[in-house]
Structure formats: structure tokens, C-alpha cells
PDB file of N, CA and C in Angstrom:
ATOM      1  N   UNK A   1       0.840  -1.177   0.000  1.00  0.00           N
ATOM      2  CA  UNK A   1       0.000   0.000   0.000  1.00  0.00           C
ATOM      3  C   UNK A   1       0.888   1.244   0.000  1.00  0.00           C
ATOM      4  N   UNK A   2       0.430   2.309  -0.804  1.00  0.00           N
ATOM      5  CA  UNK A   2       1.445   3.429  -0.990  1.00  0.00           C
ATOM      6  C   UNK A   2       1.156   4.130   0.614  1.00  0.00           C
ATOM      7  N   UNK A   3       2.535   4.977   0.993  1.00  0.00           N
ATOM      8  CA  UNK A   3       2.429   5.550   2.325  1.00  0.00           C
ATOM      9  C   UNK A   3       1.436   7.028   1.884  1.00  0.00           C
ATOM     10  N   UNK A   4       1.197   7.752   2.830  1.00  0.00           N
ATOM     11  CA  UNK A   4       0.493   8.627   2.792  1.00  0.00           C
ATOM     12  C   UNK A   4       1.817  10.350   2.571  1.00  0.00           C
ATOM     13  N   UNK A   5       0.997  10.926   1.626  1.00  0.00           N
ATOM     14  CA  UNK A   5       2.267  12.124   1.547  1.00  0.00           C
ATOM     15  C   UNK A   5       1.892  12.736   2.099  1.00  0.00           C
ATOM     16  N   UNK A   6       2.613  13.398   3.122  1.00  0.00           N
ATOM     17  CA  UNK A   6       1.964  14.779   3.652  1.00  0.00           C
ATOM     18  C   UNK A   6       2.071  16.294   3.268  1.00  0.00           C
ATOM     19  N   UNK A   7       0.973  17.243   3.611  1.00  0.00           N
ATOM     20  CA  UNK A   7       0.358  17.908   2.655  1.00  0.00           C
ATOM     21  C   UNK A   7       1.650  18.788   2.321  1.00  0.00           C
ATOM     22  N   UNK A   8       1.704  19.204   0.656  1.00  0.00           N
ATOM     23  CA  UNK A   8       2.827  20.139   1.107  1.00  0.00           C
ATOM     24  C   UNK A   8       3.355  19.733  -0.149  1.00  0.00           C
ATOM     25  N   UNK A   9       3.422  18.239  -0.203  1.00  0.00           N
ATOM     26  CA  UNK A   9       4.707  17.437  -0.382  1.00  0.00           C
ATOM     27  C   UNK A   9       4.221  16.891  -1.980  1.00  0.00           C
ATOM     28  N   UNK A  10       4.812  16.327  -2.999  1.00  0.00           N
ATOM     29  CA  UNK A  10       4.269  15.893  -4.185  1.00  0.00           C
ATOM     30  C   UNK A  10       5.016  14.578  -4.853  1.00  0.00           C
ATOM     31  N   UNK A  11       4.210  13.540  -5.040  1.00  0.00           N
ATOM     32  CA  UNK A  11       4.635  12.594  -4.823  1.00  0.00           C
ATOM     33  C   UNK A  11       5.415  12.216  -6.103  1.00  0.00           C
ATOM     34  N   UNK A  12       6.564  11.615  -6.529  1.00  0.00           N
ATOM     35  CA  UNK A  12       7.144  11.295  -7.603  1.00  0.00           C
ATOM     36  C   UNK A  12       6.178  10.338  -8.483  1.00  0.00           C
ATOM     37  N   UNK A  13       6.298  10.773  -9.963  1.00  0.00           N
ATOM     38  CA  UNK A  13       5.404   9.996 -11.018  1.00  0.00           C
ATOM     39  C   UNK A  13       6.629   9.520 -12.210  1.00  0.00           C
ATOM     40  N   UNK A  14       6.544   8.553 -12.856  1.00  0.00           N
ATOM     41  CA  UNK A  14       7.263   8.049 -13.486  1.00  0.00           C
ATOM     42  C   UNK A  14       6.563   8.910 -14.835  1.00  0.00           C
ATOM     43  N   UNK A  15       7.536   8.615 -16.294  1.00  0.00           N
ATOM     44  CA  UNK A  15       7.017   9.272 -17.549  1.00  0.00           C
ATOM     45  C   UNK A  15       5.434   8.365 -17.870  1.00  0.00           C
ATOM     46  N   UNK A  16       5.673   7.313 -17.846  1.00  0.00           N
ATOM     47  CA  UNK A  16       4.650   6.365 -18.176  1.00  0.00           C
ATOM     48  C   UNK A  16       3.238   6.726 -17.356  1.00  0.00           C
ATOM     49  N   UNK A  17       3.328   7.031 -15.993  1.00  0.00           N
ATOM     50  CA  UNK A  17       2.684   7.482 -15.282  1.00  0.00           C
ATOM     51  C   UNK A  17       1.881   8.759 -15.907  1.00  0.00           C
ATOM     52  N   UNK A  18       2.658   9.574 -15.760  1.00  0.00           N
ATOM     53  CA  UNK A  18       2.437  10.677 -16.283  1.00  0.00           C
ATOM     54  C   UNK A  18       1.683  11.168 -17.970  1.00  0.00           C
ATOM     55  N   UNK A  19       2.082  10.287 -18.565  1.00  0.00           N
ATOM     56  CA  UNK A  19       1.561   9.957 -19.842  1.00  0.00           C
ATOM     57  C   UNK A  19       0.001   9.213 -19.420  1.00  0.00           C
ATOM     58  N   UNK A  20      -0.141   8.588 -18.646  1.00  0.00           N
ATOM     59  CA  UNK A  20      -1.461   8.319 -18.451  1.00  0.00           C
ATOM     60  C   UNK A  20      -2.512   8.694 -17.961  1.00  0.00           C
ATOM     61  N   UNK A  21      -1.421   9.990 -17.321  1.00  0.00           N
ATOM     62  CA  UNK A  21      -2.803  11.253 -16.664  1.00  0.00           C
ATOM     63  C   UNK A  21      -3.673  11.950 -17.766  1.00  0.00           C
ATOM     64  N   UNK A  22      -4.523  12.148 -17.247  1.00  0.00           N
ATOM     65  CA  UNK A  22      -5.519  13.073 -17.869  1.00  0.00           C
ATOM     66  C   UNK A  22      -4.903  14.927 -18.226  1.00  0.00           C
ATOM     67  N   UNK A  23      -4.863  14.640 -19.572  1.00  0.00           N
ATOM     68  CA  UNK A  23      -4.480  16.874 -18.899  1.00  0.00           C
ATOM     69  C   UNK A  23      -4.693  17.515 -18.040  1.00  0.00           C
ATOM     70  N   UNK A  24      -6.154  17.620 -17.493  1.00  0.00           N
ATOM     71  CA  UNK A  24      -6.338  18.673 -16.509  1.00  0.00           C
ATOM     72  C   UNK A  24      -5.438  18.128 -15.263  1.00  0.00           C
ATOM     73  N   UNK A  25      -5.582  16.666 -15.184  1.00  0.00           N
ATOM     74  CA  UNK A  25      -4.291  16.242 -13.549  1.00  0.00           C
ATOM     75  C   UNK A  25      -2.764  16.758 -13.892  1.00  0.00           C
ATOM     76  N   UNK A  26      -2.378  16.789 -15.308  1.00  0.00           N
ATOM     77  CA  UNK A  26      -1.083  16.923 -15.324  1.00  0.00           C
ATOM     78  C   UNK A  26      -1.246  18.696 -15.148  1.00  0.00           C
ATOM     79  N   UNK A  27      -2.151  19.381 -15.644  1.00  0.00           N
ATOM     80  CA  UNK A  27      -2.109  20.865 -15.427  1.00  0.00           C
ATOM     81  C   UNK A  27      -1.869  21.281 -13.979  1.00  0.00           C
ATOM     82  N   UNK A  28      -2.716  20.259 -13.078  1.00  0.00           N
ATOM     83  CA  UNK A  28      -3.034  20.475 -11.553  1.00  0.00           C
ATOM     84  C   UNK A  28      -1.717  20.286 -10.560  1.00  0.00           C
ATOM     85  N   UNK A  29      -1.349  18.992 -11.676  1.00  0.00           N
ATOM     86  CA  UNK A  29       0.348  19.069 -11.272  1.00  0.00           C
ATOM     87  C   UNK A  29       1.575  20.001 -11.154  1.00  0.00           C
ATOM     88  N   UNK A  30       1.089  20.417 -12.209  1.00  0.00           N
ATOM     89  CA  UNK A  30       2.398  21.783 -12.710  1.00  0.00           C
ATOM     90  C   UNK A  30       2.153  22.967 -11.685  1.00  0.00           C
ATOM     91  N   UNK A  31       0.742  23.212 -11.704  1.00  0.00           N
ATOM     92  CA  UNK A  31       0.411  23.978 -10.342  1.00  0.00           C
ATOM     93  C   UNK A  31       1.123  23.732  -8.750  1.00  0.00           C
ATOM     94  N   UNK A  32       0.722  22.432  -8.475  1.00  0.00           N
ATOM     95  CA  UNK A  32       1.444  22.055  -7.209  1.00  0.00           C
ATOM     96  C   UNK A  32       2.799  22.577  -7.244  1.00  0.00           C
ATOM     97  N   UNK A  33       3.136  21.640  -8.532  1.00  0.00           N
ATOM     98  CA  UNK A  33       5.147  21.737  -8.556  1.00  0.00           C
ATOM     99  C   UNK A  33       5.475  23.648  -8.582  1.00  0.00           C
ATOM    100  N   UNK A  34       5.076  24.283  -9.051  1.00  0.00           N
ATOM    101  CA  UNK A  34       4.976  25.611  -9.339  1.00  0.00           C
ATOM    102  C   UNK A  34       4.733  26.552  -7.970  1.00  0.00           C
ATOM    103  N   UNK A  35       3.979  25.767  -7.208  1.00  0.00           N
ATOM    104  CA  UNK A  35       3.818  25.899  -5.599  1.00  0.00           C
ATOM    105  C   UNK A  35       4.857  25.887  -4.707  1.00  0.00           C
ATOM    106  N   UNK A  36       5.456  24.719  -5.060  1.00  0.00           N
ATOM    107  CA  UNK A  36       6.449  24.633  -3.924  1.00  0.00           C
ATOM    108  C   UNK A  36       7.355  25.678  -3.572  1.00  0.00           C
ATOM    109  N   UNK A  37       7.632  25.871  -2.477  1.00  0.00           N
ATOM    110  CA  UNK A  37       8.954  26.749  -2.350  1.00  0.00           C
ATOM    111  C   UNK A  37      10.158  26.687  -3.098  1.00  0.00           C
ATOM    112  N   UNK A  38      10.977  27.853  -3.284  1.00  0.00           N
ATOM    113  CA  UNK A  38      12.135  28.060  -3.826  1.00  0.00           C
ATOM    114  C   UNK A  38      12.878  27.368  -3.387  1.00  0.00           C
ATOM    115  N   UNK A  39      13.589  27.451  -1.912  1.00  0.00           N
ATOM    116  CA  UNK A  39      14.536  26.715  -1.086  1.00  0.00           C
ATOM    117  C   UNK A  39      14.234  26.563   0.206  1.00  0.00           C
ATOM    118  N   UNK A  40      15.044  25.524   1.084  1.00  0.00           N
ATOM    119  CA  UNK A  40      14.194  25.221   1.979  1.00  0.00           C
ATOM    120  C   UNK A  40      16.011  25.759   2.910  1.00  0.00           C
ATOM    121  N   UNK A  41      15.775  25.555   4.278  1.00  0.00           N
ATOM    122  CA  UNK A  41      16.737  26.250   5.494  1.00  0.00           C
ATOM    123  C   UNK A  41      17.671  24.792   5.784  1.00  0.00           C
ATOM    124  N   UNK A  42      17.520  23.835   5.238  1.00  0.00           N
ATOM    125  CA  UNK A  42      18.092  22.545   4.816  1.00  0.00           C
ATOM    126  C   UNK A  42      19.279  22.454   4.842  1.00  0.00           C
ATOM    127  N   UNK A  43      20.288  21.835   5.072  1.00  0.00           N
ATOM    128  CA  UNK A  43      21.597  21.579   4.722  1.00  0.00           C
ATOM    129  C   UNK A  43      21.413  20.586   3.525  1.00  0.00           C
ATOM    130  N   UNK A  44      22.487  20.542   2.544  1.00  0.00           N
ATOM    131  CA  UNK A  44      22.274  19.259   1.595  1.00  0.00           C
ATOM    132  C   UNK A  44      22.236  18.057   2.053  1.00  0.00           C
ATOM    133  N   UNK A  45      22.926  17.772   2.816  1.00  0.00           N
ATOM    134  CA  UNK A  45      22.511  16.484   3.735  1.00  0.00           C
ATOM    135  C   UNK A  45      21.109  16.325   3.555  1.00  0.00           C
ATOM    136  N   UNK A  46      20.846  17.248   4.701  1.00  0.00           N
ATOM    137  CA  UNK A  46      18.934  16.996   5.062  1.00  0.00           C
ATOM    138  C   UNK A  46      18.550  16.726   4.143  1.00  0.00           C
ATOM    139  N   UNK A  47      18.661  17.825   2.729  1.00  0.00           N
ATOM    140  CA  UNK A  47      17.935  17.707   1.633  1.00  0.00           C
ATOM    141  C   UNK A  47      17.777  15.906   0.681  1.00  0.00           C
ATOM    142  N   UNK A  48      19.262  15.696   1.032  1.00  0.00           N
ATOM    143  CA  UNK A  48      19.161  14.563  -0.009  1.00  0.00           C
ATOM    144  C   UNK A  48      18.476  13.284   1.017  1.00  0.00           C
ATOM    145  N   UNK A  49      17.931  13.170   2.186  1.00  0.00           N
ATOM    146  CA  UNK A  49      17.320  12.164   2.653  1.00  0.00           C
ATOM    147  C   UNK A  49      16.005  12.576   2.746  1.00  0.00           C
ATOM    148  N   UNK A  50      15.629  13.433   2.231  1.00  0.00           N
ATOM    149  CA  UNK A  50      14.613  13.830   1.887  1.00  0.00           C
ATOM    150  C   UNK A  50      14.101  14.153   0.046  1.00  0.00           C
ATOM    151  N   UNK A  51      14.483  13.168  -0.347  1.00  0.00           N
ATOM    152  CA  UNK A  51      14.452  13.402  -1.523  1.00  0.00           C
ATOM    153  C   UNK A  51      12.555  13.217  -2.156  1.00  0.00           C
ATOM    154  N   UNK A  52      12.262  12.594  -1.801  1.00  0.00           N
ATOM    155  CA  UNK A  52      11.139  12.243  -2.172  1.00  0.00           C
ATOM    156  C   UNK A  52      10.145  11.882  -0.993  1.00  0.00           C
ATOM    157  N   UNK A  53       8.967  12.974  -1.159  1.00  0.00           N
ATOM    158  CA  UNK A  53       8.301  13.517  -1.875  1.00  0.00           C
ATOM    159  C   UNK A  53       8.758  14.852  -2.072  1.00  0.00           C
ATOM    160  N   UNK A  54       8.396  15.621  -3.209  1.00  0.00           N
ATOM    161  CA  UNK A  54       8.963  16.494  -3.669  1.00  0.00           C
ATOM    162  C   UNK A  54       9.009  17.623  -2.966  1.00  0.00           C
ATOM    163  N   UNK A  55       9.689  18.165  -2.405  1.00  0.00           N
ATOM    164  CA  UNK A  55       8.991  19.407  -1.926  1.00  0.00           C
ATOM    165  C   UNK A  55       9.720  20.581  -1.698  1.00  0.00           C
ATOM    166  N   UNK A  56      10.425  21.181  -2.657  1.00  0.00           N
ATOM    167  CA  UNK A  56      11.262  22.520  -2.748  1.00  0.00           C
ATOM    168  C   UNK A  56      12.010  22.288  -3.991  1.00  0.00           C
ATOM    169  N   UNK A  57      12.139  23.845  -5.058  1.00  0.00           N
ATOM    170  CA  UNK A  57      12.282  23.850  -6.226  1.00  0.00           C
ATOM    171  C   UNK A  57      14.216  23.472  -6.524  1.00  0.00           C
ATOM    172  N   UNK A  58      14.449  24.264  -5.627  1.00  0.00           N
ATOM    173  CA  UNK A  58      15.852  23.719  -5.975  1.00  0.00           C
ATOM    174  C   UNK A  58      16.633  22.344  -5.223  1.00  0.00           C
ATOM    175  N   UNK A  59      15.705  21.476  -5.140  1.00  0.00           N
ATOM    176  CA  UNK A  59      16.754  19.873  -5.843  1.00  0.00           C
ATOM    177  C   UNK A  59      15.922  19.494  -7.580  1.00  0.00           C
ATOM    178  N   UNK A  60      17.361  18.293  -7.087  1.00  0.00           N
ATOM    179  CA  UNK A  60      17.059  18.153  -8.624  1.00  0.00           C
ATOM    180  C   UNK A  60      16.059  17.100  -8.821  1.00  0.00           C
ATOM    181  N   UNK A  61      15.602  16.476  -8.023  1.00  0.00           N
ATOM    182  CA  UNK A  61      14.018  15.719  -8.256  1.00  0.00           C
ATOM    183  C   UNK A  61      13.131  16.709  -8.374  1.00  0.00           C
ATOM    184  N   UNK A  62      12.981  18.075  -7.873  1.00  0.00           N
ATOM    185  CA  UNK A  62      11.751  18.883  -8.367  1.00  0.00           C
ATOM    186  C   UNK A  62      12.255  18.979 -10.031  1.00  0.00           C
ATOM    187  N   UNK A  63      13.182  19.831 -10.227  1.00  0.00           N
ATOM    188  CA  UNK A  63      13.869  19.887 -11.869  1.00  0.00           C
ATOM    189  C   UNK A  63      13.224  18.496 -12.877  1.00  0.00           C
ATOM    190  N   UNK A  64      14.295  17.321 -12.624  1.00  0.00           N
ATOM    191  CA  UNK A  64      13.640  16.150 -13.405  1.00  0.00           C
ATOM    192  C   UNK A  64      12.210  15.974 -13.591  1.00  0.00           C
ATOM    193  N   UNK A  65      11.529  16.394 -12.375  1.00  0.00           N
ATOM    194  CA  UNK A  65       9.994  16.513 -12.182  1.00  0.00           C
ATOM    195  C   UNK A  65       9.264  17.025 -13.100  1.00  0.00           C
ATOM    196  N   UNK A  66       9.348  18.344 -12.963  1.00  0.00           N
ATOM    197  CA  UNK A  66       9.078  19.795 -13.791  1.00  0.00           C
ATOM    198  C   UNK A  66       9.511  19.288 -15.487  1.00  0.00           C
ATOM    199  N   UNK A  67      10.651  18.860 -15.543  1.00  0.00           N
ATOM    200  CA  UNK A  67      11.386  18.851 -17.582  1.00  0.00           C
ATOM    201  C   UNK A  67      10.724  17.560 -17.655  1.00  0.00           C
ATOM    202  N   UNK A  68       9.797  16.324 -16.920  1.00  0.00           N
ATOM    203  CA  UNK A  68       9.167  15.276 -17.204  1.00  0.00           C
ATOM    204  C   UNK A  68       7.858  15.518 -17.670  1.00  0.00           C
ATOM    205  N   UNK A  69       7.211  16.467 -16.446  1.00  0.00           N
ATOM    206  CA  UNK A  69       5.561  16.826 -16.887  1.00  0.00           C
ATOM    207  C   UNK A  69       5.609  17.748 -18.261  1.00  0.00           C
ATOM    208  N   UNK A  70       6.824  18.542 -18.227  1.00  0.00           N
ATOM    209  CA  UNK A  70       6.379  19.252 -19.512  1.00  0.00           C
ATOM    210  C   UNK A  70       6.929  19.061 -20.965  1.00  0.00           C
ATOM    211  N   UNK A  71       7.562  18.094 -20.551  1.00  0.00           N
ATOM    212  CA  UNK A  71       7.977  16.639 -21.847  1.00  0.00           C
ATOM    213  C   UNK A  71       6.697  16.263 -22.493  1.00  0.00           C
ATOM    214  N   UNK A  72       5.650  15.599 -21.605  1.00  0.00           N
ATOM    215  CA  UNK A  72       4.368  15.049 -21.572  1.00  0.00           C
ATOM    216  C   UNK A  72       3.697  16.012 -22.143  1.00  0.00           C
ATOM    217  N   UNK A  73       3.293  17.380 -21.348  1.00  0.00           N
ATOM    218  CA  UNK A  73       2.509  18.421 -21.483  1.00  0.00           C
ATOM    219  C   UNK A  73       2.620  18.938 -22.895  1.00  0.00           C
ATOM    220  N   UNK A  74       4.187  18.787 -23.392  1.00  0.00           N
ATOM    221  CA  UNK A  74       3.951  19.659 -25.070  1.00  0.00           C
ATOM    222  C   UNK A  74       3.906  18.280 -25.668  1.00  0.00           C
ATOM    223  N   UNK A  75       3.591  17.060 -25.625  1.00  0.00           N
ATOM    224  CA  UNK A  75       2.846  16.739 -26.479  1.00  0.00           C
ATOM    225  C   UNK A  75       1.273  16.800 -26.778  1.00  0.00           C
ATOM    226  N   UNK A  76       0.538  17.342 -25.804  1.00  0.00           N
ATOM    227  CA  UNK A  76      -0.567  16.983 -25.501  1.00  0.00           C
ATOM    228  C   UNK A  76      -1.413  18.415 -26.926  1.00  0.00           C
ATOM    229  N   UNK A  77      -2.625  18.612 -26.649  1.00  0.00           N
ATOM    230  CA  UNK A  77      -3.436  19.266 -27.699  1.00  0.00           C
ATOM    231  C   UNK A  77      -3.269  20.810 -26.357  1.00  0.00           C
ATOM    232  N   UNK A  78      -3.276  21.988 -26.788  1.00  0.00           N
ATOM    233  CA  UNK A  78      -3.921  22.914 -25.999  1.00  0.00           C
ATOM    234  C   UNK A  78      -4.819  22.872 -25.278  1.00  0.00           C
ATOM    235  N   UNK A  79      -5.199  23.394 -24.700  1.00  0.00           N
ATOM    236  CA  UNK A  79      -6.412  23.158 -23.208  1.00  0.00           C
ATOM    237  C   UNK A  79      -6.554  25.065 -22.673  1.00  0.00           C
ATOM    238  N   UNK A  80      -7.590  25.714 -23.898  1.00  0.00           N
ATOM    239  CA  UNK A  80      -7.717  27.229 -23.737  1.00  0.00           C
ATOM    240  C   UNK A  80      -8.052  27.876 -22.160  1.00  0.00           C
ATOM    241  N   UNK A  81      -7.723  28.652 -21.335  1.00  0.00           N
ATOM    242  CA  UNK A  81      -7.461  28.888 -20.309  1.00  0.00           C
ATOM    243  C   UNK A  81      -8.845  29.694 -19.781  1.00  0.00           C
ATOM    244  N   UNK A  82      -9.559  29.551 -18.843  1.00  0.00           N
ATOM    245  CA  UNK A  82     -11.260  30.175 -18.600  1.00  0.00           C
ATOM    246  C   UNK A  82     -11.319  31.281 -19.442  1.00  0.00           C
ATOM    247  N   UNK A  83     -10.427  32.227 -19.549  1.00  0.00           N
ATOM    248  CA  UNK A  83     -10.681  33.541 -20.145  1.00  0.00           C
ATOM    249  C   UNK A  83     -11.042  32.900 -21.473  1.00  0.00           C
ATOM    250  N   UNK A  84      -9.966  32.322 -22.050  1.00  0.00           N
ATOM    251  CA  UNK A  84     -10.185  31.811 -23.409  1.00  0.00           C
ATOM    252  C   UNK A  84     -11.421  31.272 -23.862  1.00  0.00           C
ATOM    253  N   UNK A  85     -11.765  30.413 -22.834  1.00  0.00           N
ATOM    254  CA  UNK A  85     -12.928  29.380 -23.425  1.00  0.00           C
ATOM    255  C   UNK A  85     -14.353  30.680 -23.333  1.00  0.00           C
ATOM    256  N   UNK A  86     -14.572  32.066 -22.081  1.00  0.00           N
ATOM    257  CA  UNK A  86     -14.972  32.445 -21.903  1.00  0.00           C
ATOM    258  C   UNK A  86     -15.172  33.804 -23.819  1.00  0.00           C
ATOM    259  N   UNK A  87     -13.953  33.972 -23.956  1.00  0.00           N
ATOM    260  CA  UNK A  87     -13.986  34.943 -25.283  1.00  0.00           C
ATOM    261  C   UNK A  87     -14.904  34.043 -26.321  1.00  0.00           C
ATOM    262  N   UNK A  88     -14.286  32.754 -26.671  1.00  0.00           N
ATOM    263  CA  UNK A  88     -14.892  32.031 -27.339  1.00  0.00           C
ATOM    264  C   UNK A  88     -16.438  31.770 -27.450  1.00  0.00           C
ATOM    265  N   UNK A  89     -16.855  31.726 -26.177  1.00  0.00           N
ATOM    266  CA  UNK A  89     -18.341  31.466 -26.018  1.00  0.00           C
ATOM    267  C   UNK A  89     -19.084  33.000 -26.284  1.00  0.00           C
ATOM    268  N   UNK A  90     -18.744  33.876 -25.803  1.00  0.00           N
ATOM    269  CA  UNK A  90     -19.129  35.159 -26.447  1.00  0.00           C
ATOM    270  C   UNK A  90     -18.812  35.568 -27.629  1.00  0.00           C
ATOM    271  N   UNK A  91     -18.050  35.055 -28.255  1.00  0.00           N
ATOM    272  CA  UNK A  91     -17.602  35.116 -30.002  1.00  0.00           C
ATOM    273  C   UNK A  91     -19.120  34.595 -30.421  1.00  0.00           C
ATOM    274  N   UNK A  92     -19.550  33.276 -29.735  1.00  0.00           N
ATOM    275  CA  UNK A  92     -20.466  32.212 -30.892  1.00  0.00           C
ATOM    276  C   UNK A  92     -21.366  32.992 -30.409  1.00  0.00           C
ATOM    277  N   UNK A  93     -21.739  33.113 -29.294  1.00  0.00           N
ATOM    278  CA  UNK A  93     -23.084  34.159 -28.908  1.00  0.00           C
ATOM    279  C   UNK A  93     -23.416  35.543 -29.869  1.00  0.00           C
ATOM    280  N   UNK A  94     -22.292  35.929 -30.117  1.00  0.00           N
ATOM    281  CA  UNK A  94     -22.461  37.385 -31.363  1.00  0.00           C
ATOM    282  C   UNK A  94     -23.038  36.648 -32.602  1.00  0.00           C
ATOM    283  N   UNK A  95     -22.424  36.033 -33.167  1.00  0.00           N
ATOM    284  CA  UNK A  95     -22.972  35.174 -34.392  1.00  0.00           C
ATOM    285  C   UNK A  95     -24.115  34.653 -34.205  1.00  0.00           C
ATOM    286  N   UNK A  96     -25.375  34.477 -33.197  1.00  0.00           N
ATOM    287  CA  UNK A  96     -26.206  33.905 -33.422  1.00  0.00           C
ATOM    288  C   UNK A  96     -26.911  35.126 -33.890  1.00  0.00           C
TER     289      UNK A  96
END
């Protein structure tokens, strides 16, 4: 049974993994990862026994993290952003 992450924290996904998310989870992802703090008050020590779950931008499991989801992410189709989908729907509304 997987352990429980605590909150904060983001759990490592393999490419394959990741390829099997849905867009909006991998979007929700990039958010989290995008969340995390810059650096943490850590010595590298600390840091590296703490490698996983993810949780501060400068190691290099957040990095590999981040250049994995958005490996995935530019293959995927666009996904227009509320404003977008919002212009759009008032575009078709003028035309009726």
C-alpha cells in the first residue's frame, strides 16, 4: 500500500505514469510543482534524505519533475485557459 504524503509534499510519477494522466491532472500538477517553495533552510545532507516527496524547487528531483511533466505536457493538444474558453463562447453568442 502506498504511504500517505503529507500535505505540502508531491509525490514522484514516473514518464509512463504521467503519460497516463488526464491533462487537466497533469495541469493540476504543474500547479502544485509551481507551488512549492524556492529553497528550503536545509543543509544538503537533510535535503538529499529527503528526496522524495517532492517538496522545494531547488533539488534536482523537483527539476527532473518539472522537464518530465512538460515533456508530456507539449505533447498533448492545448487546453484554452477560462478567459479563453470564456472569449470564445461570447464570439459564438455574437454570431447567433
Amino acid at each position: 500500500m502506498a504511504e500517505a504524503i503529507e500535505a505540502g509534499a508531491i509525490a514522484h510519477k514516473t514518464l509512463a505514469e504521467l503519460r497516463a494522466m488526464h491533462t487537466g491532472t497533469l495541469m493540476n500538477r504543474r500547479q502544485a510543482l509551481l507551488k512549492c517553495p524556492e529553497t528550503s533552510t536545509l543543509t544538503a545532507r537533510d535535503k538529499a534524505s529527503l528526496l522524495l516527496p517532492i517538496r522545494f524547487k531547488d533539488t534536482a528531483v523537483w527539476q527532473n519533475a518539472y522537464r518530465d511533466l512538460k515533456s508530456v505536457l507539449d505533447t498533448r493538444e492545448h487546453q484554452p485557459t477560462k478567459q479563453q474558453r470564456k472569449a470564445l463562447r461570447q464570439a459564438r453568442a455574437k454570431k447567433r
